[in-house]
N, C-alpha and C. Protein backbone atom coordinates (compact mmCIF):
# COMPACT_ATOMS: atom_id res chain seq x y z
N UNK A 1 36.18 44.51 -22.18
CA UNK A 1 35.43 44.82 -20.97
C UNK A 1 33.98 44.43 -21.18
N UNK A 2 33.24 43.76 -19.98
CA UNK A 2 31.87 43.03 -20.32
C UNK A 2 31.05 44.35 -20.55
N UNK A 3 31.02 45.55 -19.93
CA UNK A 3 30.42 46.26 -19.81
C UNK A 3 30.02 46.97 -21.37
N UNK A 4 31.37 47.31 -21.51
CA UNK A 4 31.67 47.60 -23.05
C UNK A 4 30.68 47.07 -24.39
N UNK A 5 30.93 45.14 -23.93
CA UNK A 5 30.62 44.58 -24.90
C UNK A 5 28.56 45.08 -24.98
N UNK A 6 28.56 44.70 -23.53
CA UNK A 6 27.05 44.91 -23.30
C UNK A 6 26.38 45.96 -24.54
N UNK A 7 27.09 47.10 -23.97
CA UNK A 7 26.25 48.70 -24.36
C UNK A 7 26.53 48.64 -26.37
N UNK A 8 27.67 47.95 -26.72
CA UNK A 8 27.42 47.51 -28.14
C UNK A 8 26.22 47.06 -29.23
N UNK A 9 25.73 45.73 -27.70
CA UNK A 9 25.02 45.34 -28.09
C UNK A 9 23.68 46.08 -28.36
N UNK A 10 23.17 46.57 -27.15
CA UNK A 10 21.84 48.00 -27.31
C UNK A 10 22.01 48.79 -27.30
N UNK A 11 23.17 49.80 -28.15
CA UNK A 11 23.05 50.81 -29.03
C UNK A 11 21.91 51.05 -30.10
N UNK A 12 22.07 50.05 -30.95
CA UNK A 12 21.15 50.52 -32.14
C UNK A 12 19.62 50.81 -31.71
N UNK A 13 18.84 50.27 -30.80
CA UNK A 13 17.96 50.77 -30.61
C UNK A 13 17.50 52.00 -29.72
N UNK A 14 16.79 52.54 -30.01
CA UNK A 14 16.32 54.09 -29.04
C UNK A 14 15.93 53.30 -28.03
N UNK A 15 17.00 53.99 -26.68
CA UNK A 15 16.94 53.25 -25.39
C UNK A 15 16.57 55.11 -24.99
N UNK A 16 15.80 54.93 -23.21
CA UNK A 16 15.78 55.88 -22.33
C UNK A 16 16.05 55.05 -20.84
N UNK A 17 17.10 56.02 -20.67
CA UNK A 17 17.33 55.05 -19.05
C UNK A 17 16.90 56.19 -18.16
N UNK A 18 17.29 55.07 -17.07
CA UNK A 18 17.13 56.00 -15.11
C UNK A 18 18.48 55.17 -14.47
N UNK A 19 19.13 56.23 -14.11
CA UNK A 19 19.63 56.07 -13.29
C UNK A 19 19.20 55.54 -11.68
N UNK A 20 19.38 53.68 -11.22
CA UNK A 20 18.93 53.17 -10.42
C UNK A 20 20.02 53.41 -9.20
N UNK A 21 21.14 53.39 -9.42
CA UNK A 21 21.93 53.93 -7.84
C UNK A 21 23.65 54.04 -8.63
N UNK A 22 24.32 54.81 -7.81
CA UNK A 22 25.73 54.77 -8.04
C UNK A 22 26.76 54.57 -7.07
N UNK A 23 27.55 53.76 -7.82
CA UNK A 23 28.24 52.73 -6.68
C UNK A 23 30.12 53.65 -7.25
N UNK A 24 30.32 54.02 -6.65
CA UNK A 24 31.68 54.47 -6.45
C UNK A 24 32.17 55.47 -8.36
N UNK A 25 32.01 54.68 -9.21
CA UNK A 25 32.42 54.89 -10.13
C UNK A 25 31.66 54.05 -11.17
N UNK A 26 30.94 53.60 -10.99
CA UNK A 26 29.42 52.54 -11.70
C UNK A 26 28.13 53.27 -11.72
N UNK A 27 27.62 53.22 -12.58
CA UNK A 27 26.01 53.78 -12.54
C UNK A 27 25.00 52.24 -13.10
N UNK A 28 24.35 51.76 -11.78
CA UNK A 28 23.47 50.77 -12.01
C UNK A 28 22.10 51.13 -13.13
N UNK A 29 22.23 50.83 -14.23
CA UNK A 29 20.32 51.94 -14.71
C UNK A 29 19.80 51.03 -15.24
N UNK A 30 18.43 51.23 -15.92
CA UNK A 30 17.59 50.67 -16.65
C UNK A 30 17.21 51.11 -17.85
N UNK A 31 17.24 50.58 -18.65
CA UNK A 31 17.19 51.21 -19.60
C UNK A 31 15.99 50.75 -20.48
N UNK A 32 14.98 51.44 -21.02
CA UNK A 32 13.87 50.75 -22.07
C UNK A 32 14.08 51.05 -23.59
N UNK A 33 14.03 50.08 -24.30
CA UNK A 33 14.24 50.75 -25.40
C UNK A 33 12.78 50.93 -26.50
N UNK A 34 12.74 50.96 -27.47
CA UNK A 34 11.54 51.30 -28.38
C UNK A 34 10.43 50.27 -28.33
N UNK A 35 10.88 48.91 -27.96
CA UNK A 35 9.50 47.82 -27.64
C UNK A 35 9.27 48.21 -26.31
N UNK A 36 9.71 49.23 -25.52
CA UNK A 36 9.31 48.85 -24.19
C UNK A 36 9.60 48.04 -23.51
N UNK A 37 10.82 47.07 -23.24
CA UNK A 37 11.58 46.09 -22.96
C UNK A 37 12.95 47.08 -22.08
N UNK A 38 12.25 46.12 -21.04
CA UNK A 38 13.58 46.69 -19.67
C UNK A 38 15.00 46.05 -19.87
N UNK A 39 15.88 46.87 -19.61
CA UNK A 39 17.48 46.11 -19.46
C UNK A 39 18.07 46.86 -18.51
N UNK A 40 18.37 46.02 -17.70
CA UNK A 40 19.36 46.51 -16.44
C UNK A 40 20.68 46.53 -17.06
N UNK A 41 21.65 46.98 -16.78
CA UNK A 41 22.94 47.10 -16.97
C UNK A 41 23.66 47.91 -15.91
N UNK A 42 24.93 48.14 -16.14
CA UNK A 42 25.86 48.98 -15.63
C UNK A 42 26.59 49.54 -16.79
N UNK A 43 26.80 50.94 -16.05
CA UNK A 43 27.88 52.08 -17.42
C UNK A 43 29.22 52.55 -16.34
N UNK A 44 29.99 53.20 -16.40
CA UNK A 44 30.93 53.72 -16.23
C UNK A 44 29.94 54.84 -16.07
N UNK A 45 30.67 55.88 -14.73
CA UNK A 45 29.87 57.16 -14.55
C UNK A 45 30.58 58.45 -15.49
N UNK A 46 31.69 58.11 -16.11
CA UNK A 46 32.54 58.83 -16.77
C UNK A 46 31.94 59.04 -18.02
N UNK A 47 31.00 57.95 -18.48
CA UNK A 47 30.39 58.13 -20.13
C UNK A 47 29.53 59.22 -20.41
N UNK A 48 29.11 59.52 -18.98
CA UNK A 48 27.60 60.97 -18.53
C UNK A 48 27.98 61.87 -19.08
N UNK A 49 27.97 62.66 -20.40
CA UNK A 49 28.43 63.91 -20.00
C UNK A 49 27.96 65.03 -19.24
N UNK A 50 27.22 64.73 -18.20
CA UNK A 50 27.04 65.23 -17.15
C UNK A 50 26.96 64.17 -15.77
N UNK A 51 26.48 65.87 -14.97
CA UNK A 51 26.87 65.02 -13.11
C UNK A 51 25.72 64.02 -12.87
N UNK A 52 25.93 63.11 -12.82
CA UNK A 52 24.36 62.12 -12.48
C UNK A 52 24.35 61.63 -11.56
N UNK A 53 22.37 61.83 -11.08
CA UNK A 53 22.05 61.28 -9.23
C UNK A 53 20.80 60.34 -9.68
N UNK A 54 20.82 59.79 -8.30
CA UNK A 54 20.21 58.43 -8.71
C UNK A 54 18.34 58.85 -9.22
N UNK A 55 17.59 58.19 -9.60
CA UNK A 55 16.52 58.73 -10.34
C UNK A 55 16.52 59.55 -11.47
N UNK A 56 17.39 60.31 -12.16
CA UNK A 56 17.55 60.91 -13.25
C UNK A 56 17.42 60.03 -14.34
N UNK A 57 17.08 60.98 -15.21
CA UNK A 57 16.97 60.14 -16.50
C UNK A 57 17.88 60.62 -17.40
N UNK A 58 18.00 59.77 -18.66
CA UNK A 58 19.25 59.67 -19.67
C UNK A 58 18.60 59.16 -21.24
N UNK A 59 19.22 59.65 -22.05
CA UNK A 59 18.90 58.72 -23.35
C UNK A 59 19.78 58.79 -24.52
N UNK A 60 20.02 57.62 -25.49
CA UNK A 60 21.12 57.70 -26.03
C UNK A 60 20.60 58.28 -27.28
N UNK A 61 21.13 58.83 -28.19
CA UNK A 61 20.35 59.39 -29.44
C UNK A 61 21.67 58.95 -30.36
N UNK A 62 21.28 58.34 -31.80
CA UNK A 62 21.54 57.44 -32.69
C UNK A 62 21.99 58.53 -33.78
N UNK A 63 22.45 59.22 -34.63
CA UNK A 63 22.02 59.99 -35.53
C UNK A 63 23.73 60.24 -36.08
N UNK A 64 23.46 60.39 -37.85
CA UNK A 64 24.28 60.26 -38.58
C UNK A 64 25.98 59.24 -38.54
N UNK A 65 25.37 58.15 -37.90
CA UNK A 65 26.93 57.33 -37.52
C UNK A 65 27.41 57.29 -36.06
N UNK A 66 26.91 58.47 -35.24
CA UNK A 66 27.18 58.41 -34.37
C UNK A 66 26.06 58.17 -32.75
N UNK A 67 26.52 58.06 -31.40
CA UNK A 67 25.67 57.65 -30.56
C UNK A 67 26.18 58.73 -29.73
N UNK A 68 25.34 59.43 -28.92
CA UNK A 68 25.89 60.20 -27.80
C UNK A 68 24.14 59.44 -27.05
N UNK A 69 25.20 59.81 -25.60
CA UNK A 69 24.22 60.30 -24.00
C UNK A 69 23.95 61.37 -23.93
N UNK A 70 22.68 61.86 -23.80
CA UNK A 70 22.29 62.84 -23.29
C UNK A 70 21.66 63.12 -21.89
N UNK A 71 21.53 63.55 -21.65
CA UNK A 71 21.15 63.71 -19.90
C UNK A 71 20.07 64.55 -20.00
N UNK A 72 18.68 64.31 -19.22
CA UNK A 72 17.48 64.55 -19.20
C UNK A 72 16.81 63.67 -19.59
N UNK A 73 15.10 64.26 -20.45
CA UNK A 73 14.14 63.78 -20.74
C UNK A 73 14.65 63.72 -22.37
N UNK A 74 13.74 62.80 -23.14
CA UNK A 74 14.10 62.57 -24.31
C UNK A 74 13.35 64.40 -25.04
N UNK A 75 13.46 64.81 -26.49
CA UNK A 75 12.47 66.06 -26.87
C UNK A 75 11.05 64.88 -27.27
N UNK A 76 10.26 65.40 -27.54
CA UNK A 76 9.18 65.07 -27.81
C UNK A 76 9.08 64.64 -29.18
């Protein structure tokens, strides 16, 4: 799946997205990661583990092997 392959690819870096609109079962976002470098993409709305509306924010956190989404603001 292209989508799949995509989010492989910018995992490793500390990304923070926004949710830009949701299309049936798609979440359009943006995502910046640690240079400050924009990437549009699409996710599956199923990966959220939470309910997500458009303008919210998201961020993936990297830690011991593994990657989760979190939903909100990044901690400080």
């Amino acid at each position: 799946m292209k989508i799949m392959k995509n989010l492989k690819f910018i995992i490793p870096f500390f990304l923070i997205g926004v949710v830009d609109q949701i299309d049936d079962d798609l979440a359009v976002v943006e995502l910046t990661n640690d240079e400050h470098e924009n990437i549009n993409t699409v996710l599956p709305v199923e990966i959220f583990p939470c309910d997500i509306e458009e303008g919210e924010m998201f961020y993936f956190l990297y830690a011991d092997g593994v990657t989760e989404i979190r939903c909100g603001e990044p901690p400080e």
